[in-house]
C-alpha atoms as a PDB file:
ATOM      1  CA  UNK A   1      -7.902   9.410  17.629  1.00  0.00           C
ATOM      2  CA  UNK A   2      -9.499   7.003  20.406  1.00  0.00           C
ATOM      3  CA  UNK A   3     -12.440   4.682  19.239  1.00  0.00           C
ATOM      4  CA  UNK A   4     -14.552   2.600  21.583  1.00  0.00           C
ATOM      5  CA  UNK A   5     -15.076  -0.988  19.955  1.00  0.00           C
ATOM      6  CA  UNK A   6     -18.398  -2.288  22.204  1.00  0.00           C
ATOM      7  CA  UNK A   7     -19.300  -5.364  21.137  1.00  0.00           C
ATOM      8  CA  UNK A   8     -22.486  -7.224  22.748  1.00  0.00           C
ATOM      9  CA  UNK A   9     -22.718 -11.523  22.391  1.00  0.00           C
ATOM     10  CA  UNK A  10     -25.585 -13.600  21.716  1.00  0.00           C
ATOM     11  CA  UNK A  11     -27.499 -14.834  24.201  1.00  0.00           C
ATOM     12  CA  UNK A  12     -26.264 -18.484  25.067  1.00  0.00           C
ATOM     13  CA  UNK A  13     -23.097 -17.761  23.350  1.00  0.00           C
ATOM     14  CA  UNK A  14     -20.454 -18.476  26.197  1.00  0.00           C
ATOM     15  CA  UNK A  15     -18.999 -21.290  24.717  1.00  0.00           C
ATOM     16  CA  UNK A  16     -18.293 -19.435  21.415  1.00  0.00           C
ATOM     17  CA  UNK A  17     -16.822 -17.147  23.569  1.00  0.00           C
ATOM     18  CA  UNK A  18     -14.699 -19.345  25.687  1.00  0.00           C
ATOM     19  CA  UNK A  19     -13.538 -21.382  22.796  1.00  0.00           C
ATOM     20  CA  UNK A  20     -11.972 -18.701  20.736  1.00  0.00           C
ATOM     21  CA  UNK A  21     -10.529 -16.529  23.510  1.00  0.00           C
ATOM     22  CA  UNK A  22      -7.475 -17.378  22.884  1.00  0.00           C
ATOM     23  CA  UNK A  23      -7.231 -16.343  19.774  1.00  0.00           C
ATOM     24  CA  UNK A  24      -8.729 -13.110  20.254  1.00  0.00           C
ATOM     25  CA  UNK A  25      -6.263 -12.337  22.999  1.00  0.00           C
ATOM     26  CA  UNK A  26      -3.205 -13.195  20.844  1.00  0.00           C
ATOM     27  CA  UNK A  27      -5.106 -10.827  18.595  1.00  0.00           C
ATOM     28  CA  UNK A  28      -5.675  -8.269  20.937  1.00  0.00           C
ATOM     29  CA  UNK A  29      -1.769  -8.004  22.102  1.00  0.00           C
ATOM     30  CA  UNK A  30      -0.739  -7.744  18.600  1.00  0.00           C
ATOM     31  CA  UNK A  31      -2.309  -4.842  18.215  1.00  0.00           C
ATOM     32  CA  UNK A  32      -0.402  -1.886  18.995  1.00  0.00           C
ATOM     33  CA  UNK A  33      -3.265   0.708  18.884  1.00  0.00           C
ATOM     34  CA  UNK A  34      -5.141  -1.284  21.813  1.00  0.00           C
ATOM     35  CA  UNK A  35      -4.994   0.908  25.051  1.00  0.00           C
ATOM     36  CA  UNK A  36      -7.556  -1.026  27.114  1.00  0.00           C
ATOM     37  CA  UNK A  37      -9.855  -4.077  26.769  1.00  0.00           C
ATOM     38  CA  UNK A  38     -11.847  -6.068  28.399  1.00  0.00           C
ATOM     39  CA  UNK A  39     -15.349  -7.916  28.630  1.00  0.00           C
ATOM     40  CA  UNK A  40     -18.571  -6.954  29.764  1.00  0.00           C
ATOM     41  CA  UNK A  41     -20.308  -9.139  32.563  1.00  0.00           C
ATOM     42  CA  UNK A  42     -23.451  -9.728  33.949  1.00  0.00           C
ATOM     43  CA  UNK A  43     -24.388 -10.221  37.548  1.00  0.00           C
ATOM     44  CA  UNK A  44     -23.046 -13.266  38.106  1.00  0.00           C
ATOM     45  CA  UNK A  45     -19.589 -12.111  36.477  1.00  0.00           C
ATOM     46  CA  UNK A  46     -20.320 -14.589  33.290  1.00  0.00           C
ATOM     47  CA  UNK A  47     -18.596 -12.579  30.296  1.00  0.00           C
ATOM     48  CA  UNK A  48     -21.046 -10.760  28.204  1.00  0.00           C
ATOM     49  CA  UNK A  49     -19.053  -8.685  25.392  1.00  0.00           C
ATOM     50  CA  UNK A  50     -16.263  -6.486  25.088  1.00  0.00           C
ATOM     51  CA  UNK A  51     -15.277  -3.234  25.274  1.00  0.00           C
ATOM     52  CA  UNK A  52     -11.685  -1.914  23.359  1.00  0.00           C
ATOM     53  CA  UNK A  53     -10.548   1.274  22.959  1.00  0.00           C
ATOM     54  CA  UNK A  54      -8.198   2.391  20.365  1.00  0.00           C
ATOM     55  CA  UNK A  55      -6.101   5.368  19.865  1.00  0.00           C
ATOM     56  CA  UNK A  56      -5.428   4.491  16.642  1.00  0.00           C
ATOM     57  CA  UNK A  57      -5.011   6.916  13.251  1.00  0.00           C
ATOM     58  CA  UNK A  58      -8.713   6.608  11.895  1.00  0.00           C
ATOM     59  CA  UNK A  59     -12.280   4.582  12.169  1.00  0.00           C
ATOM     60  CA  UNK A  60     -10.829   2.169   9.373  1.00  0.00           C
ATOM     61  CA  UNK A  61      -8.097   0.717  11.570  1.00  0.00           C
ATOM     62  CA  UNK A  62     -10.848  -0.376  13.650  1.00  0.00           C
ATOM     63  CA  UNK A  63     -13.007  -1.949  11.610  1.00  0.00           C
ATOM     64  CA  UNK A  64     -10.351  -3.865   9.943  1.00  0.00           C
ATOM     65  CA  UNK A  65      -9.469  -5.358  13.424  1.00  0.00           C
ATOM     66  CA  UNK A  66     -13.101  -6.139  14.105  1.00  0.00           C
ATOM     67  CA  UNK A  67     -13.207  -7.735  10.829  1.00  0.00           C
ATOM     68  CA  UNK A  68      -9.948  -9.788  11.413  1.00  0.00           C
ATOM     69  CA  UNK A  69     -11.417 -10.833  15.515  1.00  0.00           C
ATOM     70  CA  UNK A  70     -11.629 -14.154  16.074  1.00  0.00           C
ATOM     71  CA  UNK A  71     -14.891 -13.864  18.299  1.00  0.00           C
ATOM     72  CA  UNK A  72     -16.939 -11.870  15.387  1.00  0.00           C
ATOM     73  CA  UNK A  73     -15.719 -14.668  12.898  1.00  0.00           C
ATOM     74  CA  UNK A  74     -16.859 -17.417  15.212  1.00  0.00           C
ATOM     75  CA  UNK A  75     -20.436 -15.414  15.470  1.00  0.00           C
ATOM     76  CA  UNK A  76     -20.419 -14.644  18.763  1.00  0.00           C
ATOM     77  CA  UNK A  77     -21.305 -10.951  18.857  1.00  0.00           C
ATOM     78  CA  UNK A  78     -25.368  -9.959  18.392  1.00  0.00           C
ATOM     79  CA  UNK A  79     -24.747  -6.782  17.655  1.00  0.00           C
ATOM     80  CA  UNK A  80     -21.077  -4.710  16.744  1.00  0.00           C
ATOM     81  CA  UNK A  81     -20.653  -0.726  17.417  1.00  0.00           C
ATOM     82  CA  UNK A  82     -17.578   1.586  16.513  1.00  0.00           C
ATOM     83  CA  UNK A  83     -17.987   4.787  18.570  1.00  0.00           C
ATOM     84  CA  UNK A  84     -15.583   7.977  18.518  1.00  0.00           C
ATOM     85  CA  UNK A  85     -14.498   8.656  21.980  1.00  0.00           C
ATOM     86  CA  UNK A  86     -13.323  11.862  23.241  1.00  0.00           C
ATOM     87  CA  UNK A  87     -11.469  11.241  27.014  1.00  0.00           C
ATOM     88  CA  UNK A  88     -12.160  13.820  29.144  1.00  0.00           C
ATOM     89  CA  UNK A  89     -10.388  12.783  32.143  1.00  0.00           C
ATOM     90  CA  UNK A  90      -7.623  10.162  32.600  1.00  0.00           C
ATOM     91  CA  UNK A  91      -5.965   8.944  35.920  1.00  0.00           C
END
Protein backbone atom coordinates (compact mmCIF):
# COMPACT_ATOMS: atom_id res chain seq x y z
CA UNK A 1 0.00 0.00 0.00
CA UNK A 2 1.57 3.59 -0.85
CA UNK A 3 1.63 6.21 2.07
CA UNK A 4 2.58 9.85 1.63
CA UNK A 5 4.93 10.91 4.65
CA UNK A 6 4.55 15.11 4.37
CA UNK A 7 6.37 16.53 6.83
CA UNK A 8 6.41 20.53 7.28
CA UNK A 9 9.72 22.30 9.42
CA UNK A 10 9.72 25.01 11.79
CA UNK A 11 10.10 28.21 10.82
CA UNK A 12 13.91 29.20 11.16
CA UNK A 13 14.77 25.63 11.27
CA UNK A 14 17.31 25.31 8.27
CA UNK A 15 20.15 24.62 10.19
CA UNK A 16 18.44 21.68 12.01
CA UNK A 17 17.77 20.68 8.75
CA UNK A 18 21.11 21.01 7.15
CA UNK A 19 22.90 19.53 10.05
CA UNK A 20 21.22 16.21 10.19
CA UNK A 21 20.73 15.59 6.46
CA UNK A 22 23.00 13.29 6.33
CA UNK A 23 21.74 11.13 8.47
CA UNK A 24 18.36 11.19 7.24
CA UNK A 25 19.58 10.35 3.77
CA UNK A 26 21.58 7.29 4.94
CA UNK A 27 18.21 6.66 6.51
CA UNK A 28 16.22 7.20 3.67
CA UNK A 29 18.37 4.68 1.27
CA UNK A 30 18.11 2.05 3.80
CA UNK A 31 14.81 1.87 3.46
CA UNK A 32 13.59 -0.42 0.96
CA UNK A 33 9.87 0.65 0.95
CA UNK A 34 10.98 4.36 -0.11
CA UNK A 35 9.84 4.95 -3.81
CA UNK A 36 10.37 8.73 -3.92
CA UNK A 37 11.52 11.57 -1.62
CA UNK A 38 12.33 14.72 -1.53
CA UNK A 39 11.95 18.27 0.19
CA UNK A 40 9.59 20.90 -0.10
CA UNK A 41 10.90 24.52 -1.01
CA UNK A 42 9.89 27.85 -0.90
CA UNK A 43 10.41 30.56 -3.45
CA UNK A 44 13.73 31.06 -3.13
CA UNK A 45 14.41 27.13 -3.36
CA UNK A 46 15.46 27.13 0.60
CA UNK A 47 14.25 23.50 1.76
CA UNK A 48 11.05 23.59 3.61
CA UNK A 49 9.96 19.82 4.49
CA UNK A 50 9.66 16.63 2.92
CA UNK A 51 7.58 14.63 1.11
CA UNK A 52 8.15 10.39 1.01
CA UNK A 53 6.11 8.01 -0.33
CA UNK A 54 6.04 4.47 0.64
CA UNK A 55 4.68 1.39 -0.85
CA UNK A 56 5.20 -0.36 2.03
CA UNK A 57 2.86 -3.36 3.78
CA UNK A 58 0.83 -1.07 6.29
CA UNK A 59 0.56 2.63 8.07
CA UNK A 60 2.84 1.12 10.95
CA UNK A 61 5.91 0.72 8.77
CA UNK A 62 5.65 4.30 8.36
CA UNK A 63 5.38 5.59 11.45
CA UNK A 64 8.12 3.52 12.77
CA UNK A 65 10.43 5.18 10.13
CA UNK A 66 9.19 8.62 11.07
CA UNK A 67 9.85 7.73 14.54
CA UNK A 68 13.43 6.37 13.80
CA UNK A 69 14.19 9.96 11.23
CA UNK A 70 16.88 11.76 12.18
CA UNK A 71 15.23 15.24 11.25
CA UNK A 72 11.96 14.54 13.60
CA UNK A 73 14.48 13.53 16.45
CA UNK A 74 16.50 16.68 15.98
CA UNK A 75 12.94 18.72 16.13
CA UNK A 76 12.90 20.02 13.01
CA UNK A 77 9.42 19.23 11.72
CA UNK A 78 6.28 21.70 13.06
CA UNK A 79 3.91 19.55 12.18
CA UNK A 80 4.08 15.44 10.89
CA UNK A 81 1.19 13.81 8.55
CA UNK A 82 0.84 10.06 7.36
CA UNK A 83 -1.63 10.08 4.44
CA UNK A 84 -2.91 6.91 2.38
CA UNK A 85 -2.26 7.51 -1.20
CA UNK A 86 -4.00 5.92 -3.97
CA UNK A 87 -1.81 6.63 -7.54
CA UNK A 88 -3.92 7.16 -10.18
CA UNK A 89 -1.57 7.72 -12.89
CA UNK A 90 2.17 6.90 -13.13
CA UNK A 91 4.67 7.78 -16.01
Amino acid sequence: MLHALICTDKPDHLDVRTANRTAHLDHLQADPHVVQAGPFVDAAGAMRGSLIIFDAPDRAHVEAFAAADPYGKAGLFAEVRIEAWNRVIEH
